[in-house]
PDB file of N, CA and C in Angstrom:
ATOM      1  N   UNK A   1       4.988  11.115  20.450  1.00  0.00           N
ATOM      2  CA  UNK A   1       3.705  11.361  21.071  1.00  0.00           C
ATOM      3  C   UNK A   1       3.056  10.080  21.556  1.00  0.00           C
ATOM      4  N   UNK A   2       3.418   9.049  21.278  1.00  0.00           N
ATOM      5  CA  UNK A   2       2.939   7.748  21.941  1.00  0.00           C
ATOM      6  C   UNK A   2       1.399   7.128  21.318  1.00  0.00           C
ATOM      7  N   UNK A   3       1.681   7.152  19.928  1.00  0.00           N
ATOM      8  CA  UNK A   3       0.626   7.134  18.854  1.00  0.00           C
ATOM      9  C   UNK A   3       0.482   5.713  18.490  1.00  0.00           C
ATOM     10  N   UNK A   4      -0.688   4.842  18.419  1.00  0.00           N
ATOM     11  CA  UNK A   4      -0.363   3.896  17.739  1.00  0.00           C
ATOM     12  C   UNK A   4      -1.499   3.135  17.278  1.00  0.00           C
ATOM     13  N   UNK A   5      -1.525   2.245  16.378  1.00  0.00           N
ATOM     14  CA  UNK A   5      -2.711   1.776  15.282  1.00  0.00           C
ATOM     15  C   UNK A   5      -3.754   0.511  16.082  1.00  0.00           C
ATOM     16  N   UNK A   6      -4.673   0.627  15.987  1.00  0.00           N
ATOM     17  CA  UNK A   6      -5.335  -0.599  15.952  1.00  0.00           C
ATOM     18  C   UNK A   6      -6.410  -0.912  14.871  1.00  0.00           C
ATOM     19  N   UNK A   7      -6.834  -1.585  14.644  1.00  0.00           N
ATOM     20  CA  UNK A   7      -7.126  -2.444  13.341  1.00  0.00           C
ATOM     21  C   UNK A   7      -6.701  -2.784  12.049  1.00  0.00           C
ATOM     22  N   UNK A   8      -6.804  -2.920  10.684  1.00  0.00           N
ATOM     23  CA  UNK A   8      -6.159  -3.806   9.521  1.00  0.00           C
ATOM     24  C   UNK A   8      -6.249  -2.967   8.846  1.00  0.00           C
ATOM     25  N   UNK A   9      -5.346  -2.513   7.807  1.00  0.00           N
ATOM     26  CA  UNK A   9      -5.479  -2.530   6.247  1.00  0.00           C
ATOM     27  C   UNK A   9      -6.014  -3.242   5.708  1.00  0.00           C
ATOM     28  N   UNK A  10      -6.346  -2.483   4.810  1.00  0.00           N
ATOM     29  CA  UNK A  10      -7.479  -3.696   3.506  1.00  0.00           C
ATOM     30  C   UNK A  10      -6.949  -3.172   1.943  1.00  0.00           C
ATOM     31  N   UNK A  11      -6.790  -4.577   1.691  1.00  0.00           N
ATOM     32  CA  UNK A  11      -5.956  -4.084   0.005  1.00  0.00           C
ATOM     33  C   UNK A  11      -6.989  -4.944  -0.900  1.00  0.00           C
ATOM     34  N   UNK A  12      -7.197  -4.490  -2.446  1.00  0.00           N
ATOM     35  CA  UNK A  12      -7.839  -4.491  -3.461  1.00  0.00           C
ATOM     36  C   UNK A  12      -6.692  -4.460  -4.503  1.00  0.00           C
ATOM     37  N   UNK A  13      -5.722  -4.894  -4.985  1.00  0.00           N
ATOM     38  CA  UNK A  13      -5.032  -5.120  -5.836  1.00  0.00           C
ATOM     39  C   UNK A  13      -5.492  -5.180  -7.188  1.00  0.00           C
ATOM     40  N   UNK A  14      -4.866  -4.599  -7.921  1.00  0.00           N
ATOM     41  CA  UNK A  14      -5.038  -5.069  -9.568  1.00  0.00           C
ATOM     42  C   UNK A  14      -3.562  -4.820 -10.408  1.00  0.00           C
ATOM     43  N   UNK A  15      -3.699  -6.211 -10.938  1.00  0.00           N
ATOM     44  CA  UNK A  15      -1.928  -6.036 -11.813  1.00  0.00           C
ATOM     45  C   UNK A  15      -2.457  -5.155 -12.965  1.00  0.00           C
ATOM     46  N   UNK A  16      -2.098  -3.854 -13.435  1.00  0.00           N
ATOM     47  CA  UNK A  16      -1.622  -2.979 -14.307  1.00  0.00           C
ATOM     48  C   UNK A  16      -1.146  -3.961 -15.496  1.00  0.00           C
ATOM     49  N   UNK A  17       0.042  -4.336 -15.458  1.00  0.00           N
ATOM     50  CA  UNK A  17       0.837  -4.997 -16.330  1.00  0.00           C
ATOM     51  C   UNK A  17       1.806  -5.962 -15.812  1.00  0.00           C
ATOM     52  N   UNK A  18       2.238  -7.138 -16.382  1.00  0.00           N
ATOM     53  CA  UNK A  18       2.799  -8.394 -15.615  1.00  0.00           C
ATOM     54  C   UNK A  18       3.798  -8.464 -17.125  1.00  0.00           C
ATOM     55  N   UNK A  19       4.948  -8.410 -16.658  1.00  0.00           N
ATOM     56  CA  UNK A  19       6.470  -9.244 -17.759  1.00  0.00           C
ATOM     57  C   UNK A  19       6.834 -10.270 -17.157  1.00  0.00           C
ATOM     58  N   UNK A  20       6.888 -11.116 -17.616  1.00  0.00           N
ATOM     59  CA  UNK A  20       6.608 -12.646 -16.910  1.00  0.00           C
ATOM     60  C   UNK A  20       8.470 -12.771 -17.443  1.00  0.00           C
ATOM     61  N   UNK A  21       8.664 -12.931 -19.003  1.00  0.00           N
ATOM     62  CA  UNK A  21      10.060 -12.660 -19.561  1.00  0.00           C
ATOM     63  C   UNK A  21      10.845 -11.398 -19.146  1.00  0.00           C
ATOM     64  N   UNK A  22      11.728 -11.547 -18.804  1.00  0.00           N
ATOM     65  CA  UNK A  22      12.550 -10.068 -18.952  1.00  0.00           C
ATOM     66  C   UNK A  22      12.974  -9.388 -19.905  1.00  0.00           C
ATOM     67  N   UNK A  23      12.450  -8.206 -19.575  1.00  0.00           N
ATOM     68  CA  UNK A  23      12.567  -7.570 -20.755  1.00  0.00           C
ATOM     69  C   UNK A  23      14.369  -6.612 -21.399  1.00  0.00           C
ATOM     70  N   UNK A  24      14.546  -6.703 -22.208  1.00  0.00           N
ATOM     71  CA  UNK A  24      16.311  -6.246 -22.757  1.00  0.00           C
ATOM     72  C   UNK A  24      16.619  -5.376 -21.882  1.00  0.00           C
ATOM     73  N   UNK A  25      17.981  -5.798 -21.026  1.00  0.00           N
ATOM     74  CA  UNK A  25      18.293  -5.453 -20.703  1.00  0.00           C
ATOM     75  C   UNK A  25      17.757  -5.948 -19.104  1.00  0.00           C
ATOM     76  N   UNK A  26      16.894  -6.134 -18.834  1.00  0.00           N
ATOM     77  CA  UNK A  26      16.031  -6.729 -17.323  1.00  0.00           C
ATOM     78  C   UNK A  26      16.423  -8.048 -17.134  1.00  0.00           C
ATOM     79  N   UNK A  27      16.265  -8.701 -15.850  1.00  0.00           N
ATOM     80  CA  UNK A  27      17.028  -9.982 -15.298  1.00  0.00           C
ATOM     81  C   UNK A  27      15.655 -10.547 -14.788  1.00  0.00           C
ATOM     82  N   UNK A  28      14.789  -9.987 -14.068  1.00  0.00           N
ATOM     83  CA  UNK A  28      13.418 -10.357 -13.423  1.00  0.00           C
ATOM     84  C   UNK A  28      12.122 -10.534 -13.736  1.00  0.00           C
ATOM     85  N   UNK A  29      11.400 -11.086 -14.155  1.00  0.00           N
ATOM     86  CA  UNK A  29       9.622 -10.442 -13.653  1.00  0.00           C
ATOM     87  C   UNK A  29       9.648  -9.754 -13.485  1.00  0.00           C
ATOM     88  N   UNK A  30       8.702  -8.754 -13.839  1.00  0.00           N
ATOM     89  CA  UNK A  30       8.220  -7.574 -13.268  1.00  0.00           C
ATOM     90  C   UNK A  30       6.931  -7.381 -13.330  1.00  0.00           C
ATOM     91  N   UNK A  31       6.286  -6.574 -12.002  1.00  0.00           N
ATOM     92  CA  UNK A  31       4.286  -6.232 -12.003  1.00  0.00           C
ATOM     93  C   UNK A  31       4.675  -4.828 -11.777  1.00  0.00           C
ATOM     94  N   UNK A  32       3.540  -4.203 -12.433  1.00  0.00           N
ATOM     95  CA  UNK A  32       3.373  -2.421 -11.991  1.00  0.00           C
ATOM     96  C   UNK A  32       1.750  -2.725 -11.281  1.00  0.00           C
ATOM     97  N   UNK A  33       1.442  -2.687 -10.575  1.00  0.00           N
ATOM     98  CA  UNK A  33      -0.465  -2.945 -10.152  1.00  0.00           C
ATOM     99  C   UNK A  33      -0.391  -1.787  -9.349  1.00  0.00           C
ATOM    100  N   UNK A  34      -1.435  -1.780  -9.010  1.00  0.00           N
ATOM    101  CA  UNK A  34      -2.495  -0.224  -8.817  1.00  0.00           C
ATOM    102  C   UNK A  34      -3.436  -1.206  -7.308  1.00  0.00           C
ATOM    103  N   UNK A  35      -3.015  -0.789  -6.140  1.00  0.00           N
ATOM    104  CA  UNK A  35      -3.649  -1.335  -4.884  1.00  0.00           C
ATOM    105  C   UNK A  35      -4.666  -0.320  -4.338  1.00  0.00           C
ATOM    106  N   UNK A  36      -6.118  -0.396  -4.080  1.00  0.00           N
ATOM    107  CA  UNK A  36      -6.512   0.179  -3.505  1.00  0.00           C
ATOM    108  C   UNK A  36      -6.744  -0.187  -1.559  1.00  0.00           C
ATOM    109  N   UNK A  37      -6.141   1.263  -0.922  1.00  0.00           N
ATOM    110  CA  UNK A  37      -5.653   0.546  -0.199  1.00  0.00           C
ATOM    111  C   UNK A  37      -6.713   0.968   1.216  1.00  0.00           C
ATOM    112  N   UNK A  38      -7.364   0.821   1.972  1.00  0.00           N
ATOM    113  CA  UNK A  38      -8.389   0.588   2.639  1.00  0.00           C
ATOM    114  C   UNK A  38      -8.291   0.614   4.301  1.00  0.00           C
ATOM    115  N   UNK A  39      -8.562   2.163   4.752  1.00  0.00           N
ATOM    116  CA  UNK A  39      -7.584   2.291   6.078  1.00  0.00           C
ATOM    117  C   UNK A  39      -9.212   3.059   7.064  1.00  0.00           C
ATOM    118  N   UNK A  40     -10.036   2.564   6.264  1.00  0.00           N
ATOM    119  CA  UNK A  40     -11.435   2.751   6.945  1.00  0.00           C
ATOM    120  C   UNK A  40     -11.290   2.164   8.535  1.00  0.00           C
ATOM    121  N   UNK A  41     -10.509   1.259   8.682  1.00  0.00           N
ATOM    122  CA  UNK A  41     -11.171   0.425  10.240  1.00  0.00           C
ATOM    123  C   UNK A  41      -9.742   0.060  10.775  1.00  0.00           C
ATOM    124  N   UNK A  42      -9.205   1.504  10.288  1.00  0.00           N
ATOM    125  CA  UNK A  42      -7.589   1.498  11.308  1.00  0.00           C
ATOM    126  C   UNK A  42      -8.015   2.846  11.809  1.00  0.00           C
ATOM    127  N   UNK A  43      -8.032   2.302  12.819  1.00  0.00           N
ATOM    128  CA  UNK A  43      -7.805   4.315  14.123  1.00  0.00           C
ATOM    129  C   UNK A  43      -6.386   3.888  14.614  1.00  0.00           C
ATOM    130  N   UNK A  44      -6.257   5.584  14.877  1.00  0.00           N
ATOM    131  CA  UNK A  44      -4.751   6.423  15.620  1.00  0.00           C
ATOM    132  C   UNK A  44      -5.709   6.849  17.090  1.00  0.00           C
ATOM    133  N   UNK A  45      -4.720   5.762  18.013  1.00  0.00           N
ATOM    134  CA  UNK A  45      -4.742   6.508  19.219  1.00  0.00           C
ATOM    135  C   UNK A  45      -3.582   6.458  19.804  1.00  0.00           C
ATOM    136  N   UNK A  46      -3.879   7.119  21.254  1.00  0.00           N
ATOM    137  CA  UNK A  46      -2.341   7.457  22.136  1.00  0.00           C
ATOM    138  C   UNK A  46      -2.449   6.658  22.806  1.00  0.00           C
ATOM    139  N   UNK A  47      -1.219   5.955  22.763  1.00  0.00           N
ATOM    140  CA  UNK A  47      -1.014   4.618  23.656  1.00  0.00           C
ATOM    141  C   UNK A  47      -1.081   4.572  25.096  1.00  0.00           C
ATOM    142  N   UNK A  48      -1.155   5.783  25.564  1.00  0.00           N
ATOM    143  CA  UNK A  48      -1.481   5.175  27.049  1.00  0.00           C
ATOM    144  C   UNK A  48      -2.784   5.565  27.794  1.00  0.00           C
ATOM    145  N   UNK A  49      -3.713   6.855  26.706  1.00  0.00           N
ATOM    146  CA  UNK A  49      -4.951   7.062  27.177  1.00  0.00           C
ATOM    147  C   UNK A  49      -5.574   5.906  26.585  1.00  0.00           C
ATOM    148  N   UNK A  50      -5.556   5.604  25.066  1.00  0.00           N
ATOM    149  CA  UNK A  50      -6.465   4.792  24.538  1.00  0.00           C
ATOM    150  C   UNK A  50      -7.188   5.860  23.460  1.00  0.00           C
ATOM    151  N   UNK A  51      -6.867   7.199  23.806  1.00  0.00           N
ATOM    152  CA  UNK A  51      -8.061   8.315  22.868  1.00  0.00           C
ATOM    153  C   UNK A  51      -7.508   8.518  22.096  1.00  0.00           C
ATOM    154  N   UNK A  52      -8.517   8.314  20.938  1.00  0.00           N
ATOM    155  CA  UNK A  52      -8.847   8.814  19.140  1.00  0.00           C
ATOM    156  C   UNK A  52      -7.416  10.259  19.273  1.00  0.00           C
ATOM    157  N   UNK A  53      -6.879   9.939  18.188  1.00  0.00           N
ATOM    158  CA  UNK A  53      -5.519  10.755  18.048  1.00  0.00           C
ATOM    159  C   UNK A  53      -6.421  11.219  17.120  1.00  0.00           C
ATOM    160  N   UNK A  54      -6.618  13.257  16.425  1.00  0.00           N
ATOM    161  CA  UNK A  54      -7.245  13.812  15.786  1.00  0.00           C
ATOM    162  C   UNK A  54      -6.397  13.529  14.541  1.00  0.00           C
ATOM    163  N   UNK A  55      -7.249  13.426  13.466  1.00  0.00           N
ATOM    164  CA  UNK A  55      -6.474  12.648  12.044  1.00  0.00           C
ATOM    165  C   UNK A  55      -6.729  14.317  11.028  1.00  0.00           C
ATOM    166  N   UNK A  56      -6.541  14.549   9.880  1.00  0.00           N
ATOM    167  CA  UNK A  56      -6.740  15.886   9.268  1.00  0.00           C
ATOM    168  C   UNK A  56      -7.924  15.690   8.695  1.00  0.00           C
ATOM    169  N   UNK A  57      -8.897  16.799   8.455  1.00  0.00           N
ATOM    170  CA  UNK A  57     -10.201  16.239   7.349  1.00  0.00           C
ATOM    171  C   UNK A  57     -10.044  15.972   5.919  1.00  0.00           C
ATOM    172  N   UNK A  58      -8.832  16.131   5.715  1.00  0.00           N
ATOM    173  CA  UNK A  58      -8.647  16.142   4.271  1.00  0.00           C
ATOM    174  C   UNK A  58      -8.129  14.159   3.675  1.00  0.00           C
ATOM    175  N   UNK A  59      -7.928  13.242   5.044  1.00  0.00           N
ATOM    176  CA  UNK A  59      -7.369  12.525   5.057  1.00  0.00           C
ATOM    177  C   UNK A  59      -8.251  11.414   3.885  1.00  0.00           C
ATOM    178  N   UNK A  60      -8.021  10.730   3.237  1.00  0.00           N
ATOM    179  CA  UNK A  60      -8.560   9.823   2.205  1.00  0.00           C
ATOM    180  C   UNK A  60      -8.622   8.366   2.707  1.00  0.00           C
ATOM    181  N   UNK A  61     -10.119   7.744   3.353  1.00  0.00           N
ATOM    182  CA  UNK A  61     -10.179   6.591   3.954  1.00  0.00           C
ATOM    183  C   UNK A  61      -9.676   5.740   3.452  1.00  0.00           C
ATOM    184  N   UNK A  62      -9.810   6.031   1.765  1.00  0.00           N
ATOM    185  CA  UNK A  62      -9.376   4.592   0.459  1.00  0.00           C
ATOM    186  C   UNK A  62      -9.014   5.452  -0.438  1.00  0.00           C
ATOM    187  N   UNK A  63      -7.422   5.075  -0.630  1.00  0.00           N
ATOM    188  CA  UNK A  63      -6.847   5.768  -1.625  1.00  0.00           C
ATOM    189  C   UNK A  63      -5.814   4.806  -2.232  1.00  0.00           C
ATOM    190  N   UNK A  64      -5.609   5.070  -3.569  1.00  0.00           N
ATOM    191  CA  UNK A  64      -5.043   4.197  -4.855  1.00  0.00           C
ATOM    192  C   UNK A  64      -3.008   4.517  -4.517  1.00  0.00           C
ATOM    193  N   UNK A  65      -2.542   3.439  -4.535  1.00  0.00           N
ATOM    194  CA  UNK A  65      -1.174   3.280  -4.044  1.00  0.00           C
ATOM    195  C   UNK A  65      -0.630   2.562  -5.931  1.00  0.00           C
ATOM    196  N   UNK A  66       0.694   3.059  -6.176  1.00  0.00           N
ATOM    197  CA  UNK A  66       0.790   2.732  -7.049  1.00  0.00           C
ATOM    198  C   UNK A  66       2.452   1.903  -6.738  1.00  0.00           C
ATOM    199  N   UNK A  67       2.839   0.189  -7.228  1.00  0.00           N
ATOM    200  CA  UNK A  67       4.246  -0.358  -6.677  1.00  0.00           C
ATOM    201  C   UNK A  67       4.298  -1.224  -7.917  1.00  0.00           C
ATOM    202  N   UNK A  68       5.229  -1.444  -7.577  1.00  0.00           N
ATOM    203  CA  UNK A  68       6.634  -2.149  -8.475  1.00  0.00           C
ATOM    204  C   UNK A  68       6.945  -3.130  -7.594  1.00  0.00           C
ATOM    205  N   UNK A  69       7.127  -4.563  -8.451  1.00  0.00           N
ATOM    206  CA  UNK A  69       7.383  -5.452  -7.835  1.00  0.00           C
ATOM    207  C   UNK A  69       8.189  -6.751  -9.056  1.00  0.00           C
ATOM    208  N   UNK A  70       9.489  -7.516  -8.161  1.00  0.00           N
ATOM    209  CA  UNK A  70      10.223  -8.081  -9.358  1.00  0.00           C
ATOM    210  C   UNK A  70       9.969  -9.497  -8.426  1.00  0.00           C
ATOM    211  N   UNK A  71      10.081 -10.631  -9.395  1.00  0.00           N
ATOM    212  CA  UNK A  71       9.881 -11.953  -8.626  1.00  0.00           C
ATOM    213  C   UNK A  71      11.544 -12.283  -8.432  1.00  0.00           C
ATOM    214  N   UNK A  72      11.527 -12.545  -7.366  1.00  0.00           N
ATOM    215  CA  UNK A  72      12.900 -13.233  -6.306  1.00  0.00           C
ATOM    216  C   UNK A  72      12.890 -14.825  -6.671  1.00  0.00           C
ATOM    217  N   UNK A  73      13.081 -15.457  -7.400  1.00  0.00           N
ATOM    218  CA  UNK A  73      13.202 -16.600  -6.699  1.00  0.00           C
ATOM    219  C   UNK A  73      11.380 -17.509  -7.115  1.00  0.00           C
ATOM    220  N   UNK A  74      11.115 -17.867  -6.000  1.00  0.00           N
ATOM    221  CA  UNK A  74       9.401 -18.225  -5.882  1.00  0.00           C
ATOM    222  C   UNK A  74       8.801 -17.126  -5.101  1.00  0.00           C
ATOM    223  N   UNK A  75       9.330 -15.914  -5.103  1.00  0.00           N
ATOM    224  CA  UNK A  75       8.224 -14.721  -4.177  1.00  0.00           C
ATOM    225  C   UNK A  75       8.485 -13.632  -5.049  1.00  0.00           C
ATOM    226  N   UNK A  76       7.392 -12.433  -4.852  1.00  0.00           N
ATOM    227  CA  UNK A  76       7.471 -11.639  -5.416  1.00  0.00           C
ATOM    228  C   UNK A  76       7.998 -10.416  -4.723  1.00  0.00           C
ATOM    229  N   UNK A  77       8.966  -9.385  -4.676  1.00  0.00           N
ATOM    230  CA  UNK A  77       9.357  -8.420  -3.784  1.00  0.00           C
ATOM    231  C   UNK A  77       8.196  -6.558  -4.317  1.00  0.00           C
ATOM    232  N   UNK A  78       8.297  -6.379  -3.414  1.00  0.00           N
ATOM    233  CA  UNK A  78       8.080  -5.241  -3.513  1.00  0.00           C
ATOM    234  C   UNK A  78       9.069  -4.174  -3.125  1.00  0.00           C
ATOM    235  N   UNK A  79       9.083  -3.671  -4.654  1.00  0.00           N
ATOM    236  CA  UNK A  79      10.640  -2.702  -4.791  1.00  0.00           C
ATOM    237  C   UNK A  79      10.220  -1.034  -4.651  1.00  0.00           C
ATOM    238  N   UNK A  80       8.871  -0.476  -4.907  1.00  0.00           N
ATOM    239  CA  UNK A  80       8.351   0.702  -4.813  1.00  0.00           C
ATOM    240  C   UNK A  80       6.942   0.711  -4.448  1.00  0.00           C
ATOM    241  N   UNK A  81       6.365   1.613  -3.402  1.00  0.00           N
ATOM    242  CA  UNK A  81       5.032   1.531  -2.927  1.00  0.00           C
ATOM    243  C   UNK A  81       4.733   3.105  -2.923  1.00  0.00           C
ATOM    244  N   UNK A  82       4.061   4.098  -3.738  1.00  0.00           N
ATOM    245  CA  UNK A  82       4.038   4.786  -3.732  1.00  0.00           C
ATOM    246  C   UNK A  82       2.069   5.316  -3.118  1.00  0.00           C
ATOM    247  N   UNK A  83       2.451   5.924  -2.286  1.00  0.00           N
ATOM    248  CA  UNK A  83       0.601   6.209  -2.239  1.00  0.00           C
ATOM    249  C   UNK A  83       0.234   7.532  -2.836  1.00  0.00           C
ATOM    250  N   UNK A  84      -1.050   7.441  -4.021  1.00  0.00           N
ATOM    251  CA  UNK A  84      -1.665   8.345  -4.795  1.00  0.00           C
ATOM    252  C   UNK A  84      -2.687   9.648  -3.924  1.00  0.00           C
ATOM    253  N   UNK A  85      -2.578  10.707  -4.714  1.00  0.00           N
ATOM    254  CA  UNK A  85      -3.558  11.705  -3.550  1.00  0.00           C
ATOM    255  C   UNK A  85      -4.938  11.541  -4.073  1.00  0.00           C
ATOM    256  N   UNK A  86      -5.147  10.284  -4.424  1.00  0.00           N
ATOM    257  CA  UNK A  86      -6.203  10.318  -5.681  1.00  0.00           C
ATOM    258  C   UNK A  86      -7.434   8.833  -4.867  1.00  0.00           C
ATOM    259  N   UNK A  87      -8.780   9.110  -4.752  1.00  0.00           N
ATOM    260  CA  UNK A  87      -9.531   8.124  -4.037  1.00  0.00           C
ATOM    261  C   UNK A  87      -9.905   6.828  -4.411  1.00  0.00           C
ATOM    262  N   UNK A  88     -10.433   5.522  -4.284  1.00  0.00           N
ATOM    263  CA  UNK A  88     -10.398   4.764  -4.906  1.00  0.00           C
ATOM    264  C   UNK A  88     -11.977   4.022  -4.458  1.00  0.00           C
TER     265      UNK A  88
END
């Protein structure tokens, strides 16, 4: 349909829990954190009118994403990003 985003995400992070050691049996770091994730001042339009693509009313401006993440090296990866039906 020729759909596409303009403006930012906005994230609010909080680490849940941080294993800095690996734990038996684990090789990595690991974070579980809880992102609230912030899609207030991103619009959907159609790329060649420019017009507001209709979004559902049920849609959640800021809603809680729940990921998994193991440290690589000196960076941290993100291995699961799950988004919650739940508001934040």
């Amino acid at each position: 349909e020729g759909v596409i985003t303009k403006g930012a995400t906005q994230h609010e992070p909080s680490v849940d829990v941080l294993e800095l050691k690996p734990t038996k049996g684990g090789t990595l770091p690991r974070a579980t954190i809880t992102d609230c994730v912030d899609v207030t001042k991103v619009e959907f339009v159609y790329e060649e009118s420019g017009k507001p693509y209709p979004m559902p009313d049920e849609r959640l401006p800021r809603y809680e994403a729940k990921v998994k993440a193991e440290k690589w090296g000196k960076q941290w990866k993100v291995l699961e990003a799950e988004a919650q039906s739940s508001a934040c």
